[in-house]
Protein backbone atom coordinates (compact mmCIF):
# COMPACT_ATOMS: atom_id res chain seq x y z
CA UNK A 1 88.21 -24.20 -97.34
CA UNK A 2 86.25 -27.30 -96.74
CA UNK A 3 83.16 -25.79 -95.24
CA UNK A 4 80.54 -23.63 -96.79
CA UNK A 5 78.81 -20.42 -95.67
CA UNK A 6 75.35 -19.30 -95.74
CA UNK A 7 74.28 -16.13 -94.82
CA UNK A 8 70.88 -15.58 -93.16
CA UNK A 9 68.90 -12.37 -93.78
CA UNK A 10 68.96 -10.15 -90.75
CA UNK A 11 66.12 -7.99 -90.90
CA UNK A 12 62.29 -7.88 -90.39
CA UNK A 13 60.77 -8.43 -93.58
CA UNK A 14 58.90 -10.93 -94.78
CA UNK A 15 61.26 -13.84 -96.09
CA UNK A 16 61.55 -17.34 -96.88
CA UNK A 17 64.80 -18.40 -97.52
CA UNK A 18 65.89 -21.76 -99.05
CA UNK A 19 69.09 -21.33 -97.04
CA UNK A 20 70.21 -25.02 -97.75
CA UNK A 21 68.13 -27.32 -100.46
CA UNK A 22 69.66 -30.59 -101.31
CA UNK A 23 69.27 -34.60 -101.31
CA UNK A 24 70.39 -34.82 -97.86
CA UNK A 25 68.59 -31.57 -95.62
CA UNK A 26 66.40 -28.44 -96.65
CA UNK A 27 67.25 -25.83 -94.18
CA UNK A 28 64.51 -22.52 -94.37
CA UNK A 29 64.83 -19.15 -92.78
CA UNK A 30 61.38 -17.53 -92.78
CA UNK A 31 60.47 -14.37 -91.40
CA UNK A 32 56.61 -12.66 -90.69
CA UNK A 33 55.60 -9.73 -89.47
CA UNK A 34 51.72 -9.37 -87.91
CA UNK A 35 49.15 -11.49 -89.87
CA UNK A 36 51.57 -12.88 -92.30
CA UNK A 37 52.54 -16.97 -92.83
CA UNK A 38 52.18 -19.79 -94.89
CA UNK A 39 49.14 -20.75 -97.05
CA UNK A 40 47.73 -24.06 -95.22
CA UNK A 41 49.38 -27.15 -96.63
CA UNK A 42 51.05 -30.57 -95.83
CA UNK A 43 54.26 -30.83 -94.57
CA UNK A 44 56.21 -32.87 -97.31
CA UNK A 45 58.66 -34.57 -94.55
CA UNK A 46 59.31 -34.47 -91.00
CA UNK A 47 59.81 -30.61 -90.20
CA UNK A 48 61.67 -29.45 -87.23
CA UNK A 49 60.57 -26.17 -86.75
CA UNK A 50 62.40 -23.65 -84.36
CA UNK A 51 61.09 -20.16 -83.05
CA UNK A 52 64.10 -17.99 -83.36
CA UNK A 53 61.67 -14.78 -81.94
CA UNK A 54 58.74 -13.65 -81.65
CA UNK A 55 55.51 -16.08 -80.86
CA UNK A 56 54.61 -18.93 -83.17
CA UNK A 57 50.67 -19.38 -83.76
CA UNK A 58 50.52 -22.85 -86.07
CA UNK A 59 47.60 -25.01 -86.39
CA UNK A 60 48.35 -28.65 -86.69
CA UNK A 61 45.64 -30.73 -88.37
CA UNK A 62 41.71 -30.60 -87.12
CA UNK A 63 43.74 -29.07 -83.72
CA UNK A 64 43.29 -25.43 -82.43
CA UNK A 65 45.87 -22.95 -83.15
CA UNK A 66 48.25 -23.20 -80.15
CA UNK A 67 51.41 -20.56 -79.98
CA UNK A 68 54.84 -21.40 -78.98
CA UNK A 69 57.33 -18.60 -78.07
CA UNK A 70 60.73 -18.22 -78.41
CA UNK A 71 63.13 -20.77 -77.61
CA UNK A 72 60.39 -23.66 -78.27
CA UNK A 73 61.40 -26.73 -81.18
CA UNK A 74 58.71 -28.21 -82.58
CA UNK A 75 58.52 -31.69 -84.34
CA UNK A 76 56.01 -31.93 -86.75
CA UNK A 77 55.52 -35.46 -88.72
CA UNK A 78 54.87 -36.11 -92.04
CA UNK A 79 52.26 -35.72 -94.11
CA UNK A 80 50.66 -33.22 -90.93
CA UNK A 81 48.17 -30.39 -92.26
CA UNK A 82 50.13 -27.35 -91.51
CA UNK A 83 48.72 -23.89 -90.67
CA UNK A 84 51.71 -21.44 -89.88
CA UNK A 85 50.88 -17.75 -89.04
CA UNK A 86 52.50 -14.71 -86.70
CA UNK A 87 49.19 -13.11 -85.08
CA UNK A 88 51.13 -11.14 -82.96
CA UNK A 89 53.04 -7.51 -83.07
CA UNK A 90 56.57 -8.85 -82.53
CA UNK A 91 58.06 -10.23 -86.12
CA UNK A 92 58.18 -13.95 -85.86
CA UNK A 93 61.44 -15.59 -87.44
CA UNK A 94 61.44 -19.38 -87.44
CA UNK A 95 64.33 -21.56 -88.44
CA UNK A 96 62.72 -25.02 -90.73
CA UNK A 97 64.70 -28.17 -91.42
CA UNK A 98 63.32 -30.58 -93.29
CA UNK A 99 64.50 -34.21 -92.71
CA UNK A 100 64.66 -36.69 -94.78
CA UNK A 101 64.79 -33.58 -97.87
CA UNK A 102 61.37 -34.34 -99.84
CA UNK A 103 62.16 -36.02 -102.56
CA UNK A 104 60.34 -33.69 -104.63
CA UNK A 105 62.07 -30.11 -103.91
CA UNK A 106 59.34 -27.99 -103.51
């Protein structure tokens, strides 16, 4: 078999999967239910960031929070302050690839 499988979790709890993490791509699955997310950092590439469902409340540097629903690819550069939360009652799941992979594999 030359290609290789990943399986994504199919549920609605909480997750952050490091579906795909080497030198070439890191490729996340995260899932959050109401008031859950990421603790506020910088992005460590350029993230793609896709909202698979739900609605997407991120605030990008000294910007507002702005919300993106589902269906909506976001490009995020480098080195952006990155603050990535589901304030809403639908579970959010968001599909991350990272590109070039950081060279330091957080």
């Amino acid at each position: 078999m030359v290609e290789q499988i990943f399986k994504l979790t199919r549920d609605d709890k909480k997750a952050v999967e490091k579906v795909i993490f080497d030198e070439n791509v890191h490729y996340l699955h995260m899932v959050f239910n109401k008031n859950e997310g990421l603790p506020e950092h910088l992005s460590n590439s350029n993230v793609y960031m896709t909202v698979v469902r739900g609605m997407l409340s991120i605030g990008l540097n000294d910007q507002d929070i702005h919300e993106y629903e589902a269906g909506t690819l976001l490009k995020i550069p480098f080195q952006t302050k990155m603050n990535v939360n589901n304030l809403h009652d639908e579970t959010l799941e968001l599909i991350v690839v990272k590109a070039p992979a950081p060279n330091n594999w957080e």
